[in-house]
Protein backbone atom coordinates (compact mmCIF):
# COMPACT_ATOMS: atom_id res chain seq x y z
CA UNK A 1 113.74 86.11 96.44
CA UNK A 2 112.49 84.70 99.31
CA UNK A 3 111.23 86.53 102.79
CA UNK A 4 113.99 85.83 104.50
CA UNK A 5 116.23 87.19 101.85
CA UNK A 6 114.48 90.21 102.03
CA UNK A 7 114.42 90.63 105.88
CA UNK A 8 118.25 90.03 105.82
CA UNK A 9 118.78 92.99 103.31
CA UNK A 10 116.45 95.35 104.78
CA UNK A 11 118.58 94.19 108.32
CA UNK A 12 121.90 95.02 106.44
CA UNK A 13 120.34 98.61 105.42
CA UNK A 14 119.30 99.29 108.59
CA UNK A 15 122.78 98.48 110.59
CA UNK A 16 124.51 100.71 107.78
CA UNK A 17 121.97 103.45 108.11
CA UNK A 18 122.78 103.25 112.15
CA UNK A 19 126.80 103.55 111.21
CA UNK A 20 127.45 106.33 108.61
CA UNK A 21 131.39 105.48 109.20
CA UNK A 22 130.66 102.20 107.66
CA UNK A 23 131.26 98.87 108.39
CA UNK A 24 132.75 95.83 107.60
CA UNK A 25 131.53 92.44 106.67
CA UNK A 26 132.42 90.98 109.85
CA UNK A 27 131.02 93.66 111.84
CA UNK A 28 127.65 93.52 110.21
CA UNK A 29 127.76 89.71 110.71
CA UNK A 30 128.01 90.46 114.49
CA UNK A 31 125.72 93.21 114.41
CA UNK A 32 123.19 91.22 112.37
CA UNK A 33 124.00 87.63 113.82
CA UNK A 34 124.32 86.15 110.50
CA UNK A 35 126.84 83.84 109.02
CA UNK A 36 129.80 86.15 107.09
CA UNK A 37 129.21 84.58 103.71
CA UNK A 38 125.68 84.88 104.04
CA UNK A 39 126.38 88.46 105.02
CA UNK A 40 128.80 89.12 101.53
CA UNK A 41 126.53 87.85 99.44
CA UNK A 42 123.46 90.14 100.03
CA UNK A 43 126.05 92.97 100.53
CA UNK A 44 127.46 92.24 96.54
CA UNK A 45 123.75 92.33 96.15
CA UNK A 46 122.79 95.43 97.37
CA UNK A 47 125.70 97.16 96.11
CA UNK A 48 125.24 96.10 92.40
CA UNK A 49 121.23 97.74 93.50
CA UNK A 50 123.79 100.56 94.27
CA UNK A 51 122.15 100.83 97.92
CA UNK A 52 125.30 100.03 99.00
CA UNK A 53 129.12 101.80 98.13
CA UNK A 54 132.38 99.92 99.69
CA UNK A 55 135.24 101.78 100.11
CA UNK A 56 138.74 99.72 100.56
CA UNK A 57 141.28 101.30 103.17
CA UNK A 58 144.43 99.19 103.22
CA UNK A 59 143.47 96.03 104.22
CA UNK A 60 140.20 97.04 105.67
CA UNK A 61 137.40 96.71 103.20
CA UNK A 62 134.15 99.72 105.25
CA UNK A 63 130.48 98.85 103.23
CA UNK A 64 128.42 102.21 103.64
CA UNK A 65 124.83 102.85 102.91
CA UNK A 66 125.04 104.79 99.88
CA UNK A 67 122.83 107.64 100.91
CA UNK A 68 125.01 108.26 103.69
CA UNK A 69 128.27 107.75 101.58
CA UNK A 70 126.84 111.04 99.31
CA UNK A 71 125.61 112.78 102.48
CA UNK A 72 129.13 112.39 103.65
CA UNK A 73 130.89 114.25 100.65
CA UNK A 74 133.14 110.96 99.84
């Protein structure tokens, strides 16, 4: 992958790191000021790398770093 693949990653680890309740797509997209899609598809990325654990709450879908996901007991 490219740099700028990388830097977006390492940007999505770093937001969820910052938010041990978790997040959602959209809110990282905010938080990282990067397009939603763009967003999903390095999250689907990380979480098959199993940095990543999401965790669907009615119709809420929360993305959690997974460090912070085991720290939490889940």
């Amino acid at each position: 992958m490219d740099t700028n693949s990388e830097e977006l990653k390492k940007r999505i680890l770093d937001t969820l790191k910052k938010h041990p309740e978790g997040l959602t797509i959209q809110d990282l997209s905010v938080l990282i000021k990067a397009h939603r899609q763009t967003v999903t598809k390095y999250v689907l990325v990380l979480e098959a790398l199993e940095l990543v654990y999401r965790r669907r709450i009615g119709a809420v879908t929360l993305h959690y770093l997974k460090e912070n996901w085991e720290r939490l007991g889940k």
